[in-house]
Protein backbone atom coordinates (compact mmCIF):
# COMPACT_ATOMS: atom_id res chain seq x y z
CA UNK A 1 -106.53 1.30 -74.83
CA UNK A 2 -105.57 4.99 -75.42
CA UNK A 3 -101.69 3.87 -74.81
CA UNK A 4 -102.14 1.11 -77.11
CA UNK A 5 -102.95 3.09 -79.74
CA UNK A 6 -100.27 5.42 -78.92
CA UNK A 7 -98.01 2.86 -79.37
CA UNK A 8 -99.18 1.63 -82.37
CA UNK A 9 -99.06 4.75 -84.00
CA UNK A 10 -95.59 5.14 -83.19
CA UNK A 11 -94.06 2.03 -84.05
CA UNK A 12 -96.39 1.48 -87.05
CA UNK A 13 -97.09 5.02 -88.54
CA UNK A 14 -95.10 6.63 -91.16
CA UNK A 15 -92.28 8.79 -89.88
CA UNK A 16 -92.28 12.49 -90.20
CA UNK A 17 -89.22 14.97 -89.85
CA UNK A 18 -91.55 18.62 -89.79
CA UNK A 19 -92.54 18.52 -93.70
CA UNK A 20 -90.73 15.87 -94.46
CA UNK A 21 -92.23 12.38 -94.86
CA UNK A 22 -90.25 9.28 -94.75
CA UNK A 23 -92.20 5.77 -96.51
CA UNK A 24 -91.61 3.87 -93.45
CA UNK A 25 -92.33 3.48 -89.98
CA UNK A 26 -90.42 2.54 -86.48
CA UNK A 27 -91.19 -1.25 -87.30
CA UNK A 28 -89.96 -1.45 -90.95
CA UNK A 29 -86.68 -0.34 -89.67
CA UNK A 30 -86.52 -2.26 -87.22
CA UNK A 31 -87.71 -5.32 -88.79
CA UNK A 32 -86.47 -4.72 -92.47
CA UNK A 33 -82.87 -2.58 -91.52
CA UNK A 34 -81.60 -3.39 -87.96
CA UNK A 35 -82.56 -6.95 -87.80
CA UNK A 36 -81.44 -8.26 -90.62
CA UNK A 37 -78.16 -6.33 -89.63
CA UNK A 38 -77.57 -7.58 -86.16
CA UNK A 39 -78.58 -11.12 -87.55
CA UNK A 40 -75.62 -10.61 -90.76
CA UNK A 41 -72.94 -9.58 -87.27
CA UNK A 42 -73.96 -12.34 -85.05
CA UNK A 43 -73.47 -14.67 -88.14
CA UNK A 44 -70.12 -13.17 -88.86
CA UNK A 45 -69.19 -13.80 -85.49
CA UNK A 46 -69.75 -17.52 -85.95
CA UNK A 47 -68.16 -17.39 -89.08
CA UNK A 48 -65.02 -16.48 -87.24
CA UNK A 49 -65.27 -18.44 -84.45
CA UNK A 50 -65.49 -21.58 -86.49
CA UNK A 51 -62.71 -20.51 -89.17
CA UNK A 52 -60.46 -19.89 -85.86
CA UNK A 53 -60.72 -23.10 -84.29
CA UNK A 54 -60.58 -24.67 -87.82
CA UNK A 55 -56.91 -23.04 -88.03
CA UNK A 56 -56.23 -24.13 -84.85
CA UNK A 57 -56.97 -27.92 -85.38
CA UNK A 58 -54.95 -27.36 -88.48
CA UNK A 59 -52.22 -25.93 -86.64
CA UNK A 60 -51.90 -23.17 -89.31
CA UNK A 61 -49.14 -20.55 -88.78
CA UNK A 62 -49.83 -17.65 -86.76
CA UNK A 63 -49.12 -15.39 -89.35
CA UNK A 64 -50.97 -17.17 -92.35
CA UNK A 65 -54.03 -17.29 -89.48
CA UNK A 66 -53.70 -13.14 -88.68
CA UNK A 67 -53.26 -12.35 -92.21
CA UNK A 68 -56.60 -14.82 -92.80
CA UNK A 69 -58.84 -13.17 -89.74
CA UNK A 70 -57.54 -9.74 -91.18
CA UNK A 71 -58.89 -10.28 -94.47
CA UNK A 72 -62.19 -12.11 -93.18
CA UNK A 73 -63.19 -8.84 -91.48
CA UNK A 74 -62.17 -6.56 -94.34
CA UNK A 75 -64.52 -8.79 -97.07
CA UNK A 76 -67.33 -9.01 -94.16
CA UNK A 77 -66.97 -4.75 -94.02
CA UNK A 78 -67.16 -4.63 -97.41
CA UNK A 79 -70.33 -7.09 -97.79
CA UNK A 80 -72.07 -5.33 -94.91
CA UNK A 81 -71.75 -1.76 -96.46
CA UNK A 82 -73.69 -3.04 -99.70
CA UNK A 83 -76.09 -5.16 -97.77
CA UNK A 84 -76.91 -2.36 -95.67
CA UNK A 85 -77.10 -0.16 -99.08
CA UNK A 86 -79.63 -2.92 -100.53
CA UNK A 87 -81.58 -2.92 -97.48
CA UNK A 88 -82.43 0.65 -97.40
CA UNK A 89 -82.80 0.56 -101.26
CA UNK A 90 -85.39 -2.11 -100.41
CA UNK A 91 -87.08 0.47 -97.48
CA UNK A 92 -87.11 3.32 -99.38
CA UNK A 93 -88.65 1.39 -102.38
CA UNK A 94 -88.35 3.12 -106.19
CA UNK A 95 -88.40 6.72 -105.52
CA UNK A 96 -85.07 6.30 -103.21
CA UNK A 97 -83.25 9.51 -105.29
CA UNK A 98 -86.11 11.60 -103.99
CA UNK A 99 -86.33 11.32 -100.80
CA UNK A 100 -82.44 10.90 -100.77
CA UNK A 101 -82.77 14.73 -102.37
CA UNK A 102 -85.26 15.77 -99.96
CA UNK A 103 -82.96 14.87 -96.86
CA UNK A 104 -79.92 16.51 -98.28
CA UNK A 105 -82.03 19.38 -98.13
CA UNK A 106 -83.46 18.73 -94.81
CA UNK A 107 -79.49 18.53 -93.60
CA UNK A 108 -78.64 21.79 -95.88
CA UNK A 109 -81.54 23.97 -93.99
CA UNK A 110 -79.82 26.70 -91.95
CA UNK A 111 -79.86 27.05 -88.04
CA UNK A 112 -77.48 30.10 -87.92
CA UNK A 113 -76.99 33.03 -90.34
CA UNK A 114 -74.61 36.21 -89.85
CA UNK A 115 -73.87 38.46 -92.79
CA UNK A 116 -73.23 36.44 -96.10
CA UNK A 117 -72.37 32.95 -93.65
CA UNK A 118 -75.43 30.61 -93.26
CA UNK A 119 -74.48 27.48 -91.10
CA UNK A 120 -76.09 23.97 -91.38
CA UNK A 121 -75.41 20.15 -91.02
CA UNK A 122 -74.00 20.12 -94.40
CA UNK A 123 -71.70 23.03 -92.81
CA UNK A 124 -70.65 21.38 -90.22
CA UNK A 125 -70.27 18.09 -91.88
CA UNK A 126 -68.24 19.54 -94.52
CA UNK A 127 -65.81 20.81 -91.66
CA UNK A 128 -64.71 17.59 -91.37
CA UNK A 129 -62.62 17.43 -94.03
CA UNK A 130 -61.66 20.04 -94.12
CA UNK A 131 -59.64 20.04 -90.46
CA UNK A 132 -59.11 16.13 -91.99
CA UNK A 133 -56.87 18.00 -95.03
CA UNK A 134 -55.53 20.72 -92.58
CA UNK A 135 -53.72 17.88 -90.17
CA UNK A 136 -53.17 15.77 -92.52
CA UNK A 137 -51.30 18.54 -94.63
CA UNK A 138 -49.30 19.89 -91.51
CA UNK A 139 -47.89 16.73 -90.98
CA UNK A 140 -46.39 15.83 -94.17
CA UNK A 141 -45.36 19.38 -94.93
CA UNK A 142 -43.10 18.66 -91.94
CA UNK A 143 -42.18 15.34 -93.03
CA UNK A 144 -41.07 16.76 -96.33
CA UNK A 145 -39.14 19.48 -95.14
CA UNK A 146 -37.29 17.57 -92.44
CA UNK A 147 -36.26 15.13 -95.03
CA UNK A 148 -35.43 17.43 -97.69
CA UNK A 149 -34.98 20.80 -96.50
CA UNK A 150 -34.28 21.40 -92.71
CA UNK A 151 -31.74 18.40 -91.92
CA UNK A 152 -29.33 20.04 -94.57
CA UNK A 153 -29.67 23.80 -92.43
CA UNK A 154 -26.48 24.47 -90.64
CA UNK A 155 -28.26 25.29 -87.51
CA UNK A 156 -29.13 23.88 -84.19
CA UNK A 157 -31.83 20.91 -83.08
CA UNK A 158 -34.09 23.55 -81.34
CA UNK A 159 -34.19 26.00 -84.54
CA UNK A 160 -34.42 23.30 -86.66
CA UNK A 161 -37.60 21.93 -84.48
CA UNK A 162 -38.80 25.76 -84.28
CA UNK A 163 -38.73 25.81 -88.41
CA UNK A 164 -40.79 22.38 -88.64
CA UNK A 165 -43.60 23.26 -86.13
CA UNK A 166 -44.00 26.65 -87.54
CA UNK A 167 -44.14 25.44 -90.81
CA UNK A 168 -46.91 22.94 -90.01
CA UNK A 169 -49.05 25.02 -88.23
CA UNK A 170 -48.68 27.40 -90.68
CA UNK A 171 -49.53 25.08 -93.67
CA UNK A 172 -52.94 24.19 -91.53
CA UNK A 173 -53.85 27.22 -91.08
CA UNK A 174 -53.91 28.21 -94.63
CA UNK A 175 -55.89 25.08 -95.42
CA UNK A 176 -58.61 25.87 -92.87
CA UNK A 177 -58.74 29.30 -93.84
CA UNK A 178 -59.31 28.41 -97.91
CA UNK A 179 -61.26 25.38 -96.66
CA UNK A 180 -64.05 27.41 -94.78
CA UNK A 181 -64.24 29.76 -97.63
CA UNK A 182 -64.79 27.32 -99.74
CA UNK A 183 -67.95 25.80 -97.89
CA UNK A 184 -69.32 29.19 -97.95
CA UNK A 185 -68.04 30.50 -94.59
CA UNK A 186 -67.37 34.91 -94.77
CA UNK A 187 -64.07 35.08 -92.83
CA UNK A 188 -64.80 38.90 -92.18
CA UNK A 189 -68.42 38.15 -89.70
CA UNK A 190 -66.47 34.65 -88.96
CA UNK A 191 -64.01 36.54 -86.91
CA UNK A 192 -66.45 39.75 -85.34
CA UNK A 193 -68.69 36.35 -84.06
CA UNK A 194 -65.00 35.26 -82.51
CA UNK A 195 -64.07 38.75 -81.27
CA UNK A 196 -67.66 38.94 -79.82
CA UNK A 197 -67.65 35.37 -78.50
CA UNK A 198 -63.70 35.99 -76.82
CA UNK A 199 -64.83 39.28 -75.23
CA UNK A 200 -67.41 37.06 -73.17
CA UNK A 201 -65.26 33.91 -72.69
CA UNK A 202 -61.77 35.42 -72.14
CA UNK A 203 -62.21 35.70 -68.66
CA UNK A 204 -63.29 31.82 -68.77
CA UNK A 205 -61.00 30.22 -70.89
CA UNK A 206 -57.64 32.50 -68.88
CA UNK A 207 -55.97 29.19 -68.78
CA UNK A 208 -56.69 28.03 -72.49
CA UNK A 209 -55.64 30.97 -73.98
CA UNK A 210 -52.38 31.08 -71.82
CA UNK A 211 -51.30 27.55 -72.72
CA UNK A 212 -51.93 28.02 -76.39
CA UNK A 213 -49.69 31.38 -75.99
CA UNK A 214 -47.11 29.27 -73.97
CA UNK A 215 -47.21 26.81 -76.74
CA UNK A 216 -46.30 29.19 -79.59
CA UNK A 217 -43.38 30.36 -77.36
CA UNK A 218 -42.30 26.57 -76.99
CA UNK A 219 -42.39 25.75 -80.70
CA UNK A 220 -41.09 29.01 -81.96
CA UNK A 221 -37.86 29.00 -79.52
CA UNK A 222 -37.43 25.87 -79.31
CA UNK A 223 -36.80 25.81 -75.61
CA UNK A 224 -38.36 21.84 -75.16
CA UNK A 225 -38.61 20.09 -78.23
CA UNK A 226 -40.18 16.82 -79.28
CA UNK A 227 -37.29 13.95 -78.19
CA UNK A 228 -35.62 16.08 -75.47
CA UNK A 229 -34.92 14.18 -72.40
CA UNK A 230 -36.28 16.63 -69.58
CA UNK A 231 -36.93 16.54 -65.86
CA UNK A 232 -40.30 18.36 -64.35
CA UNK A 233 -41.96 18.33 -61.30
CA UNK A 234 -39.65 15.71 -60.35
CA UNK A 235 -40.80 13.32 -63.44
CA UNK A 236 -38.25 12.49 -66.08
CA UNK A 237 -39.07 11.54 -69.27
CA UNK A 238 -38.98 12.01 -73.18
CA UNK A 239 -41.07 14.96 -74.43
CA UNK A 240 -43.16 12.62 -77.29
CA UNK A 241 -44.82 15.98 -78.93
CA UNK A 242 -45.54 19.23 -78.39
CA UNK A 243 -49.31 20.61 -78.97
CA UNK A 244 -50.86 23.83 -78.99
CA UNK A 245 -52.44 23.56 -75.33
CA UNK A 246 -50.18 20.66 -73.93
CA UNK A 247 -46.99 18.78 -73.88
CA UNK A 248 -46.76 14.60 -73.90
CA UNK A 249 -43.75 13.71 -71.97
CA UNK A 250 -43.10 10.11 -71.68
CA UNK A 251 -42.03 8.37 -68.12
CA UNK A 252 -39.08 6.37 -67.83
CA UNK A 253 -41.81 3.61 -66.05
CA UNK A 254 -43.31 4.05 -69.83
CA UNK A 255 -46.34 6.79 -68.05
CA UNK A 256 -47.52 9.39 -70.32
CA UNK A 257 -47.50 13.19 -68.29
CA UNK A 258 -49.92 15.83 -70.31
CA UNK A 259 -48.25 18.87 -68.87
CA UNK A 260 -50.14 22.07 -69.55
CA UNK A 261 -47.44 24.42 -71.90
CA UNK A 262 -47.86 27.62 -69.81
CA UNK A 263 -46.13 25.04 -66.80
CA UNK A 264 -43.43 24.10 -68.63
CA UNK A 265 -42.70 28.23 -69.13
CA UNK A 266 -43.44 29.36 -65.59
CA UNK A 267 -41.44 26.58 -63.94
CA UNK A 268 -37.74 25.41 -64.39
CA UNK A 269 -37.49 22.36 -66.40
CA UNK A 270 -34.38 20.45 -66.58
CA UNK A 271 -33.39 20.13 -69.93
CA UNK A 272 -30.58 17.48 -70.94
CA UNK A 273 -30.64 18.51 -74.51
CA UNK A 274 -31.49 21.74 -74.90
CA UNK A 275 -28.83 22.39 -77.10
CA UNK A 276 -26.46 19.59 -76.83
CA UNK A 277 -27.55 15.87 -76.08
CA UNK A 278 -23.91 14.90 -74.50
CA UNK A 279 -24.29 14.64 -71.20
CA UNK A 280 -22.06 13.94 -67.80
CA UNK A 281 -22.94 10.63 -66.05
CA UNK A 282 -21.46 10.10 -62.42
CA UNK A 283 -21.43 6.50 -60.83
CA UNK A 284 -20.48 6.22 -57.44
CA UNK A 285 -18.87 2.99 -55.80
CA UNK A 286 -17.39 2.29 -52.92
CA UNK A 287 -13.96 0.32 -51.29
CA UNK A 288 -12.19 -0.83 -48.46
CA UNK A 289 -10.09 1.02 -46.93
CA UNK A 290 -7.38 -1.36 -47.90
CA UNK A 291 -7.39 -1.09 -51.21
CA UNK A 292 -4.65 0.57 -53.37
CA UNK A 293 -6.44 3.54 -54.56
CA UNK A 294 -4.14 4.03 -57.41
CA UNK A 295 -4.57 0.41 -58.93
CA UNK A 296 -8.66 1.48 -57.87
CA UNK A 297 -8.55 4.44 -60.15
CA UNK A 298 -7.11 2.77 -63.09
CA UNK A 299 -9.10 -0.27 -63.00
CA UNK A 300 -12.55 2.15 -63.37
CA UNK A 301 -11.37 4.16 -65.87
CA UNK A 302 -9.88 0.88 -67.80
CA UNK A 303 -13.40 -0.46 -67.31
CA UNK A 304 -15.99 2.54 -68.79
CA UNK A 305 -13.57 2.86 -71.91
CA UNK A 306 -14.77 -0.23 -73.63
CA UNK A 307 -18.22 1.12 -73.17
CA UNK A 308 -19.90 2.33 -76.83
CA UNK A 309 -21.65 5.08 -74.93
CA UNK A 310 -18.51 7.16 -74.84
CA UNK A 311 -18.28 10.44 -76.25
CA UNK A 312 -14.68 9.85 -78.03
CA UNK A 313 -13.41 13.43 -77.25
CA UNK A 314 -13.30 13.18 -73.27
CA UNK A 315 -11.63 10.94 -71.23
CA UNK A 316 -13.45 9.33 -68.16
CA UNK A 317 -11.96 10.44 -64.84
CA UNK A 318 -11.58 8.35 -61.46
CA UNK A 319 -11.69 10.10 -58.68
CA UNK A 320 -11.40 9.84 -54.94
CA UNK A 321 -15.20 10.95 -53.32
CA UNK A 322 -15.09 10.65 -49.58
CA UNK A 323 -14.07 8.66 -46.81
CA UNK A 324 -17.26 6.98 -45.28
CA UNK A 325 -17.57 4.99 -42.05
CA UNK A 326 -17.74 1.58 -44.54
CA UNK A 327 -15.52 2.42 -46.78
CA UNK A 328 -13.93 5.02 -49.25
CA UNK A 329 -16.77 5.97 -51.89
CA UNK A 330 -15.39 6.71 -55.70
CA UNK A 331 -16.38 8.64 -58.19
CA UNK A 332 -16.48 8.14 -62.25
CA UNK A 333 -17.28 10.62 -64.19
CA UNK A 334 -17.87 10.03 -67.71
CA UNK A 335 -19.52 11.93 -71.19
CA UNK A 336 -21.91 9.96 -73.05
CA UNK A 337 -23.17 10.70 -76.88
CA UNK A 338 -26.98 10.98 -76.02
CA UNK A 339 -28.97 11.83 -72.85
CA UNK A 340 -31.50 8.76 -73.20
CA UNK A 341 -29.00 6.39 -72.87
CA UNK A 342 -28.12 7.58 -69.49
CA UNK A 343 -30.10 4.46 -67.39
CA UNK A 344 -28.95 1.88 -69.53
CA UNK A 345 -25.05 3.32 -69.43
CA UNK A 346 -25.32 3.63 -65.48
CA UNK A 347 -26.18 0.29 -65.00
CA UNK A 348 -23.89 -0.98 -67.52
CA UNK A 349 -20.75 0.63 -65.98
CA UNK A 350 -22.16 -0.67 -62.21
CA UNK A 351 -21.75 -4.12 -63.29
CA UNK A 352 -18.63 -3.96 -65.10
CA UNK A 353 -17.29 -2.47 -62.36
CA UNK A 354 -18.32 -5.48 -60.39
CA UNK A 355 -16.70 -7.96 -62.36
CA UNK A 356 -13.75 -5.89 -62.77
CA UNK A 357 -13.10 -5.98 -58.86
CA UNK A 358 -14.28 -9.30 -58.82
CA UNK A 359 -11.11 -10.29 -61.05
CA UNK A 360 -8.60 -7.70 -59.42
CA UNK A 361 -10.18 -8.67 -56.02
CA UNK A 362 -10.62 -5.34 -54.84
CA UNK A 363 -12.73 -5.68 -51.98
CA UNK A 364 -16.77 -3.67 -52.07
CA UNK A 365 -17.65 -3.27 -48.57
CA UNK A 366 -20.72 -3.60 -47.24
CA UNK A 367 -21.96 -1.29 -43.89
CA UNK A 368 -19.95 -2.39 -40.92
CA UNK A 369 -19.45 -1.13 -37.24
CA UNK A 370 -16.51 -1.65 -34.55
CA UNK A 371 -17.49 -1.74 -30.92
CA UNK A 372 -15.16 -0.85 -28.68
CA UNK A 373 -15.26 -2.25 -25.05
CA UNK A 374 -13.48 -0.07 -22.15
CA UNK A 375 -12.99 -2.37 -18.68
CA UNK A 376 -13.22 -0.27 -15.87
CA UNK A 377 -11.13 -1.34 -12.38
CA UNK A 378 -13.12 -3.30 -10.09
CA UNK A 379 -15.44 -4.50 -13.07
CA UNK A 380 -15.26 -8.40 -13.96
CA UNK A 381 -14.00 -9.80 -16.83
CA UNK A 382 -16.45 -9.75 -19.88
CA UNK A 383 -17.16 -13.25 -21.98
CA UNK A 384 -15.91 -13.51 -24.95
């Protein structure tokens, strides 16, 4: 009986928050609030279950039926943030602004103090925006100055990069800094709690603090820069951005690498366009040894020039590689315009090379071996 009543008291007893008295219990929200709530989803649900097959045994349009689902869930998000308005109006009862008032200051109650800074919910609630504004800021301060600003510098990719990501970081760090001054945050005990907190965690956090540091270096120089086409640990890929604790690089099988930044200083990385994205592309190809090397050489080179790949400015060159136990292996070497077209011009040039001996009828050998049989005297005569 005693765990009955326990029960009962907690499901059907006002709530209480310390001093602070809420006019319902466990049930009432359950029963007026998250009912009615789940009932209003599972409805919607049907709602678009139905309306889809409808469209279907219409045979509407795909795109008429997205654009139709897209703005069925949009009017059902809007309905459901005023029903769920009504229904705590309607839990709350008439004095709603008061205890409305009396929660803000619940929330605005202080857990931490230090100096002139006293930190609550509202605090940290109000950070939210406030990092919201700072990345938000960043980014289109960068936008802005690529488009209008940076592109017309006469100066390289990396500086121009370099100039960017400063200038973002920069602009968020300004907005954070007014930001948390404006919610009532003193900068001057903000940073002795940081200097006191890093004194204890430094030795913890080695790692962090080194790939933020290696991250600076990276944006300020310029070394790897967002689109560069680099090759690390093996892995080649497209660097897709550049944070303050990691790198994104993007596979060429479409996998995303999060390389820590202080690896991509204490290692070499192979970058393609560091400063220059031209690059040399070799494809290799081999003959028989009766072909006319000459006729060989011309037909490759004829081949690659029709290719749109081609940096303009330097001639591809044919050139005799080796002489292997199949045949005679060639060389082309060729410039192209842009490093990340390197896979798609290698294949390219290995199959116009195939057609173009396919027409000339120069001969691609596949691996062959000659055995040579010796007859000693006295021996018999071998079948053939």
């Amino acid at each position: 009986m005693r765990a009955l009543e326990i029960l009962r008291d907690i499901f059907f007893k006002d709530i209480s928050l310390g001093n602070f008295n809420m006019p319902f219990s466990i049930s009432d929200l359950l029963l007026k609030v998250l009912l009615p709530l789940v009932l209003v989803v599972i409805l919607y649900r049907l709602i678009l279950l139905g309306l889809k097959h409808l469209m279907k045994a219409l045979k509407v349009k795909e795109d008429i039926a997205v654009s139709i689902s897209s703005w069925s869930r949009r009017i059902f998000r809007i309905a459901a943030f005023f029903a769920g308005i009504s229904l705590v109006g309607s839990l709350l009862g008439t004095e709603i602004a008061v205890y409305i008032g009396q929660f803000i200051n619940l929330l605005n109650q202080p857990f931490f103090e230090t100096g002139n800074t006293k930190i609550s919910l509202i605090t940290l609630l109000m950070l939210i925006p406030v990092f919201w504004a700072a990345s938000w800021g960043g980014k289109y301060t960068r936008v802005f100055l690529d488009r209008s600003f940076i592109r017309n510098l006469n100066i390289d990719e990396a500086r121009k990069f370099s100039i960017g990501s400063m200038s973002r970081y920069a602009v968020m760090a300004i907005i954070i800094l007014f930001g948390l001054s404006v919610i009532g945050i003193d900068l001057s005990a903000l940073g002795v709690l940081f200097g006191v907190l890093g004194i204890g965690l430094g030795f913890g956090l080695q790692g962090t603090v080194s790939n933020f540091f290696a991250g600076l270096v990276l944006i300020s120089t310029g070394y790897v820069k967002e689109n560069d086409r680099i090759v690390v640990n093996n892995s080649e890929g497209i660097v897709v951005s550049i944070k303050m604790l990691s790198t994104i690089v993007s596979t060429t099988t479409h996998e995303n690498l999060i390389i820590p930044n202080s690896h991509l200083m204490e290692n070499v990385v192979h970058n393609y366009s560091f400063d220059d994205r031209k690059i040399v592309v070799i494809n290799k190809i081999q003959v028989s040894y009766n072909s006319d090397l000459d006729r060989v050489i011309e037909v490759m080179e004829e081949t690659v020039m029709e290719s749109s790949f081609l940096v303009k400015s330097e001639k591809p060159i044919a050139r005799v590689h080796s002489f292997d136990d199949s045949g005679i292996t060639m060389k082309l070497i060729s410039w192209i315009n842009d490093s990340a077209n390197k896979y798609e011009f290698l294949g390219w040039v290995n199959l116009e090379l195939w057609r173009a001996f396919k027409r000339e009828g120069i001969e691609i050998p596949y691996p062959q071996l000659d055995l040579h049989l010796i007859k000693k005297e006295g021996e018999p005569e071998l079948p053939l």
